[in-house]
Protein backbone atom coordinates (compact mmCIF):
# COMPACT_ATOMS: atom_id res chain seq x y z
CA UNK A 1 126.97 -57.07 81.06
CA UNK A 2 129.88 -56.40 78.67
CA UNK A 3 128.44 -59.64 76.59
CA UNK A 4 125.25 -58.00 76.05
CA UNK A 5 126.41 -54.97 74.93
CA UNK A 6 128.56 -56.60 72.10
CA UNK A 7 125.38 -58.95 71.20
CA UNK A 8 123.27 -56.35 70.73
CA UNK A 9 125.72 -53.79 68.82
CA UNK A 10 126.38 -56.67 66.54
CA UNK A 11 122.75 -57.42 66.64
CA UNK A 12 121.90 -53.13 65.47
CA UNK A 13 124.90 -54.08 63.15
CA UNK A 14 123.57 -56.14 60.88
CA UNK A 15 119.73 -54.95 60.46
CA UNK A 16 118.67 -53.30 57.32
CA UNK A 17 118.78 -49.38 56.49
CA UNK A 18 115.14 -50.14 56.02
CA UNK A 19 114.44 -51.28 59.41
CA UNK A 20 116.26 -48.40 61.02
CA UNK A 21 114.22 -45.53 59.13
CA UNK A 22 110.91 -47.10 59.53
CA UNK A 23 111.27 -46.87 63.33
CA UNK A 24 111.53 -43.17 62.63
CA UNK A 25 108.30 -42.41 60.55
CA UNK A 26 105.25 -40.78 62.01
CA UNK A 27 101.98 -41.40 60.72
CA UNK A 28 99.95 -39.45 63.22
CA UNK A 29 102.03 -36.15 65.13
CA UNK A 30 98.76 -35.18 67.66
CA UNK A 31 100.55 -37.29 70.19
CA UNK A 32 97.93 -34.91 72.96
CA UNK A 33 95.19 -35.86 70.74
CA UNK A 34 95.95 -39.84 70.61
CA UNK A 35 96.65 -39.67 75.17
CA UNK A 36 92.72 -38.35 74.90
CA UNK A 37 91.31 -41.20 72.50
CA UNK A 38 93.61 -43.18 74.58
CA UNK A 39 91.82 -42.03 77.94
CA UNK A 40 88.53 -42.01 76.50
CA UNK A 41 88.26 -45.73 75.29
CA UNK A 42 90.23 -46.66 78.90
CA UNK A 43 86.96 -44.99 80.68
CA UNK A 44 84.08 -45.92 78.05
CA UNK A 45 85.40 -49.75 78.11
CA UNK A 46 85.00 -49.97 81.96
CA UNK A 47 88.82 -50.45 82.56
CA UNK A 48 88.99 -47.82 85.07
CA UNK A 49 86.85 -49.45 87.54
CA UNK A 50 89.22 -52.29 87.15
CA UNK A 51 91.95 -50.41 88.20
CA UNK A 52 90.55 -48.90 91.03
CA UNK A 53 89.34 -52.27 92.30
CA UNK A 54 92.53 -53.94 91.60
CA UNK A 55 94.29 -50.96 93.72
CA UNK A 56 91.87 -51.04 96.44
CA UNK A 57 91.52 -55.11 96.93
CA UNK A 58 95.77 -55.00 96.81
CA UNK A 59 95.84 -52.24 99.24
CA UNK A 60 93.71 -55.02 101.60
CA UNK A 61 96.51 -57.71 100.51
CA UNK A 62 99.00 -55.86 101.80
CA UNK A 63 97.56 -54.25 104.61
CA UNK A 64 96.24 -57.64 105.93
CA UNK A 65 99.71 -59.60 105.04
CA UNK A 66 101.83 -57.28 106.35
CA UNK A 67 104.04 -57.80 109.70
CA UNK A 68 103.55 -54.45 111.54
């Protein structure tokens, strides 16, 4: 673990100022209003019935593949 932690300090080391401060501009600050566009594309797409099928069918999976 102690490898990784000099690898990536002498990885942060080396990047550009520029790299660091462009991490830490905001275009857009309504971070409430982007979760709602967010939620509303996730149900107008269909990908919520996706999710609930996927949850349901590995609910079966597990309930079928379990050992008691």
């Amino acid at each position: 673990m102690n490898y990784l932690n000099d690898a990536i300090s002498q990885l942060v080391w080396h990047l550009p100022v520029n790299a660091i401060t462009f991490a830490q501009s905001v275009s857009d600050p309504d971070l409430l209003g982007q979760m709602q566009k967010s939620w509303n594309h996730f149900v107008l797409t269909g990908q919520i019935w996706a999710l609930f099928i996927g949850v349901v069918i590995g609910y079966m999976l597990r309930t079928l593949t379990s050992f008691g």
